[in-house]
C-alpha atoms as a PDB file:
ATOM      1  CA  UNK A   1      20.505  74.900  23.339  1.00  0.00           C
ATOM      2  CA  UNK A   2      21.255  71.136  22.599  1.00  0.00           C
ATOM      3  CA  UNK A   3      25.153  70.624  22.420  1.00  0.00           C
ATOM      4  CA  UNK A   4      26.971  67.568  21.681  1.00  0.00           C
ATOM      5  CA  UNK A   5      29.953  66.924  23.926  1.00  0.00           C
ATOM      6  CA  UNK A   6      32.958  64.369  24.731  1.00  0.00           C
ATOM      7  CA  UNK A   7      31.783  61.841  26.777  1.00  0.00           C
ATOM      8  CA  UNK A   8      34.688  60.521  29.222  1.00  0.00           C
ATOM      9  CA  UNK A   9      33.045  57.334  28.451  1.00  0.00           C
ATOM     10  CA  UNK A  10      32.130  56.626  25.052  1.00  0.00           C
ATOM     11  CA  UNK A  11      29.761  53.855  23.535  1.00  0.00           C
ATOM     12  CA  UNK A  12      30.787  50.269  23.895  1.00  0.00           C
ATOM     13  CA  UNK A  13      30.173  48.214  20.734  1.00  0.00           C
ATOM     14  CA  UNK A  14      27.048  46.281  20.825  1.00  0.00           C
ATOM     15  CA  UNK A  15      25.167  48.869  22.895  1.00  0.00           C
ATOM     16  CA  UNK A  16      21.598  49.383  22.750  1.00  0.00           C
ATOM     17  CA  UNK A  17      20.278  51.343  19.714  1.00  0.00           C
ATOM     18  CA  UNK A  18      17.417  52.208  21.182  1.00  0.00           C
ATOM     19  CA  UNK A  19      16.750  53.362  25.140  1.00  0.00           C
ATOM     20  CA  UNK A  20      13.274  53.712  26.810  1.00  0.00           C
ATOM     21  CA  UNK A  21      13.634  55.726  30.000  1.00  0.00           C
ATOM     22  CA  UNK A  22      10.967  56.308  32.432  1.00  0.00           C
ATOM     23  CA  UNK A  23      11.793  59.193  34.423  1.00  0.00           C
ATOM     24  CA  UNK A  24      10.939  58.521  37.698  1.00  0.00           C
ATOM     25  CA  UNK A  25      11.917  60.040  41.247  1.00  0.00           C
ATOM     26  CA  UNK A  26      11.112  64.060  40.710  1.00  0.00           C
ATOM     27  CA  UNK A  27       8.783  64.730  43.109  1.00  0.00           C
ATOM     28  CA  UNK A  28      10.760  63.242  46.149  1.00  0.00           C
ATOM     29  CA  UNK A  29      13.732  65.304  44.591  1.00  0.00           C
ATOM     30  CA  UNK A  30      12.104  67.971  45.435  1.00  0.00           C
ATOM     31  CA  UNK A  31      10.670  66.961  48.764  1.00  0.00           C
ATOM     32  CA  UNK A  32      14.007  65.835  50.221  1.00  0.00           C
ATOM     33  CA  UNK A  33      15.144  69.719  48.950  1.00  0.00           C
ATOM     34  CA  UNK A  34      12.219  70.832  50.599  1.00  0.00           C
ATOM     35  CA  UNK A  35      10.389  72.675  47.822  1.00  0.00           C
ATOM     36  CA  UNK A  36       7.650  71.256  45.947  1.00  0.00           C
ATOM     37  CA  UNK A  37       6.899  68.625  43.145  1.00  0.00           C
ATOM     38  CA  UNK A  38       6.517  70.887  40.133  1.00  0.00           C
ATOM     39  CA  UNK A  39      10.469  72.271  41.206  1.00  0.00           C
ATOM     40  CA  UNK A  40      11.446  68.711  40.731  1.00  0.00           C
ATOM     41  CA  UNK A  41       9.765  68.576  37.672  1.00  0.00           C
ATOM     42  CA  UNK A  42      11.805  71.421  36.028  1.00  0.00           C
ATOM     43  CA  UNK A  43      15.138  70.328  37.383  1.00  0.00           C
ATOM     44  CA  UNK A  44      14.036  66.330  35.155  1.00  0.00           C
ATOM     45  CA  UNK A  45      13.479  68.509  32.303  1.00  0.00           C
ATOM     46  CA  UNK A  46      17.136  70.117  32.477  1.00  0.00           C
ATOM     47  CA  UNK A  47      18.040  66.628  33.233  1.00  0.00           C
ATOM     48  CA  UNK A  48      16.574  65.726  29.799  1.00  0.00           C
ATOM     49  CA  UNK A  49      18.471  67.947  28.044  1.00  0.00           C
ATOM     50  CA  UNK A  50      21.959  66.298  29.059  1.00  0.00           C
ATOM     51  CA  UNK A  51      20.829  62.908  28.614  1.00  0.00           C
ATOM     52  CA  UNK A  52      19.576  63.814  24.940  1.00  0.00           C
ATOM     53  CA  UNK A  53      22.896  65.753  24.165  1.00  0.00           C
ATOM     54  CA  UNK A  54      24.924  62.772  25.410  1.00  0.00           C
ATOM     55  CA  UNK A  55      23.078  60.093  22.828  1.00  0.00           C
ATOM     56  CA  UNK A  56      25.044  60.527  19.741  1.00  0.00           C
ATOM     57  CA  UNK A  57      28.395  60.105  21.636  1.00  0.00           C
ATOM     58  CA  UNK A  58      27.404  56.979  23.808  1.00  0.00           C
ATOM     59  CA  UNK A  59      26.034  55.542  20.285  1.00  0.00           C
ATOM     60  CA  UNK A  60      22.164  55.361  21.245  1.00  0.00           C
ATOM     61  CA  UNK A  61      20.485  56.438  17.983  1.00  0.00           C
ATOM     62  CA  UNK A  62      16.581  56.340  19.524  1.00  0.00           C
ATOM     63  CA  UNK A  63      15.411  57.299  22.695  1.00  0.00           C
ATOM     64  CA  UNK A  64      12.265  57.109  24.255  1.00  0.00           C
ATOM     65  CA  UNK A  65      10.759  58.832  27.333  1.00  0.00           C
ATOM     66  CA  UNK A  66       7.762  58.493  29.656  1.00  0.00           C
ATOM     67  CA  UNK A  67       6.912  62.324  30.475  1.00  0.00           C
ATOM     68  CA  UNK A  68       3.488  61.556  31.311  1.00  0.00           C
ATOM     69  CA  UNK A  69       0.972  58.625  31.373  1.00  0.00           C
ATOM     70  CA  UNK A  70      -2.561  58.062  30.911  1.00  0.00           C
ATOM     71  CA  UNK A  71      -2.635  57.621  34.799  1.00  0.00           C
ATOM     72  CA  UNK A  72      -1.055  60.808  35.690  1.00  0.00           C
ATOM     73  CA  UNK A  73      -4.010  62.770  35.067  1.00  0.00           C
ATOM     74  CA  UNK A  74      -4.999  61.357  38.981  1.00  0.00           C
ATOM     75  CA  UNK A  75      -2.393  63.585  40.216  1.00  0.00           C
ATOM     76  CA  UNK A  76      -3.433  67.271  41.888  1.00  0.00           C
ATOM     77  CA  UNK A  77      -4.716  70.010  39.570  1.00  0.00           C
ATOM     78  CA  UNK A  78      -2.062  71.995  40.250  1.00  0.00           C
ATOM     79  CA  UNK A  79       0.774  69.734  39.502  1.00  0.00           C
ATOM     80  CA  UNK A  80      -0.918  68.279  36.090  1.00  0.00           C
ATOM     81  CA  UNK A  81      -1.286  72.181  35.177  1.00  0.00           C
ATOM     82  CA  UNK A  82       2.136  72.953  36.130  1.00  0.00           C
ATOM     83  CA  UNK A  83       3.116  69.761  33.881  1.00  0.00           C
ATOM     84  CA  UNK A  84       1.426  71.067  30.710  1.00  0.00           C
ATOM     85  CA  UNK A  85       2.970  73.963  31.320  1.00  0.00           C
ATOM     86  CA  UNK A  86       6.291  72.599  31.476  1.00  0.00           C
ATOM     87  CA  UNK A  87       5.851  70.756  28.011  1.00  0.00           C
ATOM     88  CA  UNK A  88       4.686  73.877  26.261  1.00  0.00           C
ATOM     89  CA  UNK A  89       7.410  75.880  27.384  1.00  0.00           C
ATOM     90  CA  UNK A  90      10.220  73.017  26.652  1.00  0.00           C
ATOM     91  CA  UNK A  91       9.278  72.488  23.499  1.00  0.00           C
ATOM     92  CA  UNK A  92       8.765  76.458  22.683  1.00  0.00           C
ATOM     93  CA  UNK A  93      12.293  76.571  23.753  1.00  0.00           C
ATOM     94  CA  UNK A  94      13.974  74.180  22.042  1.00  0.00           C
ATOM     95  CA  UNK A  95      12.088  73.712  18.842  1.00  0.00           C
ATOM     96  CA  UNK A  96      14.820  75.353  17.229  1.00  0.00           C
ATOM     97  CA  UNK A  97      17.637  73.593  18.733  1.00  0.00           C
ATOM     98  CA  UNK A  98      16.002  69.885  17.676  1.00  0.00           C
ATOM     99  CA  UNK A  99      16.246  71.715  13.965  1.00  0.00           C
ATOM    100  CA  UNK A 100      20.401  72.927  14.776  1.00  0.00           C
ATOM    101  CA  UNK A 101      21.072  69.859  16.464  1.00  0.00           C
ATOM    102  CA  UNK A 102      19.767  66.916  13.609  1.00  0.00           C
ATOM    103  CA  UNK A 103      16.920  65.839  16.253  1.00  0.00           C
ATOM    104  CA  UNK A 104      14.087  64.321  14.655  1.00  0.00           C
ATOM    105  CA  UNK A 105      10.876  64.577  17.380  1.00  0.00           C
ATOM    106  CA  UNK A 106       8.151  62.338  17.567  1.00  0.00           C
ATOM    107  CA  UNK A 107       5.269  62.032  20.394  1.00  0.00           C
ATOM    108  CA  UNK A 108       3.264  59.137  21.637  1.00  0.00           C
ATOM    109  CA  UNK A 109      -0.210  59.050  23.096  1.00  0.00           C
ATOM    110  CA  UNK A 110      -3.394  59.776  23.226  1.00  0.00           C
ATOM    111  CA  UNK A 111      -3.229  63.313  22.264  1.00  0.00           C
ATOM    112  CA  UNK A 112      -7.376  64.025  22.158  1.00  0.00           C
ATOM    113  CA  UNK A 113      -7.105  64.832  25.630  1.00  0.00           C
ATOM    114  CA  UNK A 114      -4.242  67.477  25.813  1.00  0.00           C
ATOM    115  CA  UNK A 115      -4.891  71.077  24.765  1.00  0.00           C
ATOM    116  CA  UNK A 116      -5.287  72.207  21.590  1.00  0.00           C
ATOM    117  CA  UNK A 117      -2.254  74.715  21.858  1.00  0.00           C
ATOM    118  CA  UNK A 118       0.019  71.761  22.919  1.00  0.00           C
ATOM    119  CA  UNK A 119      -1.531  69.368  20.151  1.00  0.00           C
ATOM    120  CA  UNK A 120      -0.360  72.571  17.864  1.00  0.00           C
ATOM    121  CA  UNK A 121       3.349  72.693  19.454  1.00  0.00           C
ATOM    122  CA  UNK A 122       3.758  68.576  19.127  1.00  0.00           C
ATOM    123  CA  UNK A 123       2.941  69.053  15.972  1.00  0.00           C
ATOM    124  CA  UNK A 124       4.975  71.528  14.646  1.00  0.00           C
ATOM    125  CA  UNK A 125       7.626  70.092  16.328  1.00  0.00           C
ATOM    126  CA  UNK A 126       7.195  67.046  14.308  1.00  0.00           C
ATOM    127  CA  UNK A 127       7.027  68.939  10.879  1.00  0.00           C
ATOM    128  CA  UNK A 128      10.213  71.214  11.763  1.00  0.00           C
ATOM    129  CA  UNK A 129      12.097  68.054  12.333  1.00  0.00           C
ATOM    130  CA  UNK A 130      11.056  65.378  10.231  1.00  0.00           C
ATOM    131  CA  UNK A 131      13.923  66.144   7.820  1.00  0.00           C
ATOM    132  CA  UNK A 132      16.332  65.209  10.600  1.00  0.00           C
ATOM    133  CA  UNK A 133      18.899  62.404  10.423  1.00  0.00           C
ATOM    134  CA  UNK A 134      20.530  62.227  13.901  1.00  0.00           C
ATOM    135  CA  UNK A 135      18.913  61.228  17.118  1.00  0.00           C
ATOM    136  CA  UNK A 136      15.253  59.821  17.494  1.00  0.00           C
ATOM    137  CA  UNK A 137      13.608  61.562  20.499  1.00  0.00           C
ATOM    138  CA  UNK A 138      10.040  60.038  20.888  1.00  0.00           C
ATOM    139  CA  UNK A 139       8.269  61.435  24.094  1.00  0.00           C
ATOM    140  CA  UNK A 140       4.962  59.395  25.357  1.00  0.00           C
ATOM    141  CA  UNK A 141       2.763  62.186  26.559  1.00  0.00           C
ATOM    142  CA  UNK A 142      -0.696  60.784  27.609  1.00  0.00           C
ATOM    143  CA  UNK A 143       0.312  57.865  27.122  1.00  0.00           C
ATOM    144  CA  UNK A 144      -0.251  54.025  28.232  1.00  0.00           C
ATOM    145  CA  UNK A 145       0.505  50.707  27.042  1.00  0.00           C
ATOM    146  CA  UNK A 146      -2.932  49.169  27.458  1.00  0.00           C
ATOM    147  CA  UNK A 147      -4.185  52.267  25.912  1.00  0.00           C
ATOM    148  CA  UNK A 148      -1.695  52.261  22.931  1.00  0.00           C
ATOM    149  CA  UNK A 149      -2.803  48.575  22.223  1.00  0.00           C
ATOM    150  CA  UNK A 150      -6.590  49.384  22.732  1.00  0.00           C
ATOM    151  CA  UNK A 151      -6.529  51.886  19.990  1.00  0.00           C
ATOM    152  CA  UNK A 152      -4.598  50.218  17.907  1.00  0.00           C
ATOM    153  CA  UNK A 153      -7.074  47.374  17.854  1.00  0.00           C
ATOM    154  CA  UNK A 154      -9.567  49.643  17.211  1.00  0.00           C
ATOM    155  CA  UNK A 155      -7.816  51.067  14.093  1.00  0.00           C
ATOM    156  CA  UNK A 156      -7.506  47.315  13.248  1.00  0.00           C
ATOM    157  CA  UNK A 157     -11.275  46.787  13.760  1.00  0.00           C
ATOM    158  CA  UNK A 158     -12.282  49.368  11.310  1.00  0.00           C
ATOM    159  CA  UNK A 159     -10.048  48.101   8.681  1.00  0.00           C
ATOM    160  CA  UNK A 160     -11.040  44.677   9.026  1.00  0.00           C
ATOM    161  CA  UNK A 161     -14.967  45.842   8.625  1.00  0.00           C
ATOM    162  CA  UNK A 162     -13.842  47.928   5.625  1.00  0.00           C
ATOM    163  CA  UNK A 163     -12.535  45.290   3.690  1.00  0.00           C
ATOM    164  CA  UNK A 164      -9.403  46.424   3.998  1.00  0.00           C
ATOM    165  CA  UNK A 165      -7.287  43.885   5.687  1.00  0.00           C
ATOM    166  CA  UNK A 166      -8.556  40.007   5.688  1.00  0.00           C
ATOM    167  CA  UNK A 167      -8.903  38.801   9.353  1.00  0.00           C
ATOM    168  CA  UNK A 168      -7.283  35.687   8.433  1.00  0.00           C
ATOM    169  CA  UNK A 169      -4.053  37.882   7.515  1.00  0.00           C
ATOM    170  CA  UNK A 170      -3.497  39.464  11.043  1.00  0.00           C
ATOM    171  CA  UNK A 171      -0.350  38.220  12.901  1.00  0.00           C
ATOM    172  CA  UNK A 172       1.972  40.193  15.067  1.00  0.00           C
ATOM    173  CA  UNK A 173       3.211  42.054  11.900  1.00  0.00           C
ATOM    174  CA  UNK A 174       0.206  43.256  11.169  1.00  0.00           C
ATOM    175  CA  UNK A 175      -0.539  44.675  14.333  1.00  0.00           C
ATOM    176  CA  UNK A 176       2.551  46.246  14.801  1.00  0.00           C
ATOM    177  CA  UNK A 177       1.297  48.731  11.816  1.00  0.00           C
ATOM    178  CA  UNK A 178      -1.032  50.189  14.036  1.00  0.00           C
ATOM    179  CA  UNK A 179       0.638  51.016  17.095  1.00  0.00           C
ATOM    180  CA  UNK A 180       2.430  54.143  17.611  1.00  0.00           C
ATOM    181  CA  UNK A 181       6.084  53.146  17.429  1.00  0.00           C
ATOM    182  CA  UNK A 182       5.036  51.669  13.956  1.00  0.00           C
ATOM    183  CA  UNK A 183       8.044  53.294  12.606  1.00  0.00           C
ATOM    184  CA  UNK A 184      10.437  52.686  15.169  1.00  0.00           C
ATOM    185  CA  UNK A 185      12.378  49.437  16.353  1.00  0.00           C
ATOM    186  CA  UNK A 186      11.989  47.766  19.626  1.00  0.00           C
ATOM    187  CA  UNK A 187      13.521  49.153  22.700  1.00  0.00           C
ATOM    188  CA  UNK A 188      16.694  47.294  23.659  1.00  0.00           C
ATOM    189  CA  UNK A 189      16.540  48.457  27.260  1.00  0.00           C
ATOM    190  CA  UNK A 190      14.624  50.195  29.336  1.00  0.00           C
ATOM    191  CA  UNK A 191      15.684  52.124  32.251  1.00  0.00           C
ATOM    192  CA  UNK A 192      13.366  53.158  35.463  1.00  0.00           C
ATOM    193  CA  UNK A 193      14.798  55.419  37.982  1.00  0.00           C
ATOM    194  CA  UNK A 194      14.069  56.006  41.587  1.00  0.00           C
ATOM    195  CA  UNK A 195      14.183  52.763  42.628  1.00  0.00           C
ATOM    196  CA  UNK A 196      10.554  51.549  41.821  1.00  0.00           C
ATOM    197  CA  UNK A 197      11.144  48.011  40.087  1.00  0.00           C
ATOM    198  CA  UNK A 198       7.776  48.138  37.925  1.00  0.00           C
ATOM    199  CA  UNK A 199       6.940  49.761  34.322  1.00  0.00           C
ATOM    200  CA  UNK A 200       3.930  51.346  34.902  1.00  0.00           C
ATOM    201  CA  UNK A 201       2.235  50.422  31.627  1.00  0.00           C
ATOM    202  CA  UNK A 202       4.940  51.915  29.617  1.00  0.00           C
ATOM    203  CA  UNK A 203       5.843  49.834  26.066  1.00  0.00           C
ATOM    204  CA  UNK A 204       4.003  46.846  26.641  1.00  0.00           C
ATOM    205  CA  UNK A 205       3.981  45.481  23.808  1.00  0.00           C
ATOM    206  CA  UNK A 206       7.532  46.654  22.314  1.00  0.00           C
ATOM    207  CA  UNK A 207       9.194  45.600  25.429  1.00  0.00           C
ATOM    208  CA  UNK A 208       8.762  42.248  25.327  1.00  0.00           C
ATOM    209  CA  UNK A 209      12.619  41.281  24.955  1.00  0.00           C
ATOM    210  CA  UNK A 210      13.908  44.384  26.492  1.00  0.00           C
ATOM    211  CA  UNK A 211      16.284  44.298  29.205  1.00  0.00           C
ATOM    212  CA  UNK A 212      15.603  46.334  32.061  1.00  0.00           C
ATOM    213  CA  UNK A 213      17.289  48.164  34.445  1.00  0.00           C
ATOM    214  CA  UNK A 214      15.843  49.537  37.877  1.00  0.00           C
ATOM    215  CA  UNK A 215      17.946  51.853  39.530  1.00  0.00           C
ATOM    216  CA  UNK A 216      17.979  53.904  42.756  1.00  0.00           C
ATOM    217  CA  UNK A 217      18.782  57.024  41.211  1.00  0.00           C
ATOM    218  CA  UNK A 218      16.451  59.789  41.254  1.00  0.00           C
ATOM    219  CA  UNK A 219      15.804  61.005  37.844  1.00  0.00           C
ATOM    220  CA  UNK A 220      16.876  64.781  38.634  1.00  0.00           C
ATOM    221  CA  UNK A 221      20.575  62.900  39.729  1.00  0.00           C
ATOM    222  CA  UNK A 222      20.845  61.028  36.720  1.00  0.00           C
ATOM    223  CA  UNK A 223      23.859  61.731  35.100  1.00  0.00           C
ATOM    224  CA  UNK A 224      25.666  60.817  31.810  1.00  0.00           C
ATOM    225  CA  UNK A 225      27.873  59.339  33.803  1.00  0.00           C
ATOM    226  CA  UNK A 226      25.308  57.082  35.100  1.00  0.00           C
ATOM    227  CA  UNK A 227      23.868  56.899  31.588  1.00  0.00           C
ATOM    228  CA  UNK A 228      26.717  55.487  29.862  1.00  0.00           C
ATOM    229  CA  UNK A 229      27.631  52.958  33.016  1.00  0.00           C
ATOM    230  CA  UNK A 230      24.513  51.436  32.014  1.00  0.00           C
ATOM    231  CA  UNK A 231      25.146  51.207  28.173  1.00  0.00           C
ATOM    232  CA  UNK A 232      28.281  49.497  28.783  1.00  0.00           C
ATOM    233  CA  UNK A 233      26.775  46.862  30.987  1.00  0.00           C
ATOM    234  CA  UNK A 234      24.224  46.779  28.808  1.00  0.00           C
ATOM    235  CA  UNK A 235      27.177  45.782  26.082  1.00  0.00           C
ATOM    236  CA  UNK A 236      28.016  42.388  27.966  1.00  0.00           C
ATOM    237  CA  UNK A 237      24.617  41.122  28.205  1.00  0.00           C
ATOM    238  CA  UNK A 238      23.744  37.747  26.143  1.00  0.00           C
ATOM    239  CA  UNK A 239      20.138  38.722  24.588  1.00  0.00           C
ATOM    240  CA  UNK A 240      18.819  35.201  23.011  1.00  0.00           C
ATOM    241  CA  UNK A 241      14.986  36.530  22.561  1.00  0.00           C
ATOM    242  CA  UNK A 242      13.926  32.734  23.458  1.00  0.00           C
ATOM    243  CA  UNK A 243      16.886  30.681  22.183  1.00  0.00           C
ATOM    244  CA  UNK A 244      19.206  28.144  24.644  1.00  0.00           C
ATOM    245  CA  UNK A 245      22.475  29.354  24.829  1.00  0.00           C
ATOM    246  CA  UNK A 246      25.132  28.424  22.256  1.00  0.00           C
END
């Protein structure tokens, strides 16, 4: 179950609100243990569960994770099964602990390709917790940028031809309606671990005055320790989204 706790570190003023994390470095967790990919990916998922329960203290009110992308599906059989497995039985799990613990869910995606019985679990997961007033957790499952901004044009498209928004009316505004993260704000930063310095198609669009931070770390080590030494460097950082310097 999801328990808040004293961090020994606690939120610097002016931290981000909002975190994107993609959780990177599982499978060579796992190798350098010796046992396979799918053990790595249950020892990130018990990872998860810290780095949630350490949010409210270290001040970040939303936080968004890449569990799996609209590339991933290239990986073995066996490992994308073992994946969907994982997701259905986390969020079994801890459905009712989002409820105890104020955690309002949301997911992000393309979900027309998952399985019906996991559409069914995202979605009650949603309902039980819309009510809830504390942390945002928004997990992109089958999910890519390029995708995310394909469909949202599409959704566009077929308003336009209805009538229903004039074409000479669309700005950035507009399109931000139709993306998935209409109703939440912009990441402030964005975290990859494992030492790959890319982002993998993750929050194009809503990342485009993010700061970033690529870190060796393998996601399975990543601590709240490590968490909240990032926040507060984070905290010190002069964000001017285009503007000189005063």
């Amino acid at each position: 179950m999801l328990k808040s706790r004293n961090m020994e570190q606690s939120f610097t003023p002016g931290g981000p609100r909002h975190v994107a994390i993609i959780m990177d470095g599982n499978g060579r967790w796992a190798k350098a243990r010796g046992r396979p990919r799918l053990f790595g990916h249950h020892a990130g998922a018990r990872r998860l569960r810290e780095i949630v329960t350490a949010c409210p203290d270290l001040g970040v009110e939303y936080l968004t994770i890449f569990a799996f992308s609209t590339e991933n599906w290239k990986r073995t059989q066996t490992e994308v099964a073992g994946l969907m497995s994982l997701f259905k039985r986390y969020i079994t799990k801890e459905m009712q602990a989002f409820v105890d613990e104020n955690l309002r869910v949301r997911f992000i995606g393309d979900r027309l390709r998952l399985a019906p019985a996991l559409q069914d679990l995202m979605d009650n997961a949603e309902e039980l917790t819309k009510h809830c007033t504390g942390v945002n957790l928004t997990v992109a499952l089958n999910y890519g940028g390029r995708d995310e901004v394909a469909r949202a044009t599409k959704r566009l498209a077929k308003d336009v031809a209805l009538g229903k928004v004039d074409p000479d009316d669309v700005d950035e505004e507009t399109f931000v309606k139709y993306l998935d993260t209409y109703v939440l704000p912009d990441p402030d930063l964005v975290i990859r671990t494992s030492g790959e310095a890319r982002i993998s198609n993750f929050l194009l669009w809503q990342s485009a005055y993010a700061e970033y931070e690529f870190i060796d770390t393998l996601w399975p080590d990543f601590s709240p320790e490590v968490f909240a030494k990032l926040l507060a460097g984070y905290g010190v950082r002069d964000r001017r989204f285009g503007a000189a310097p005063a």
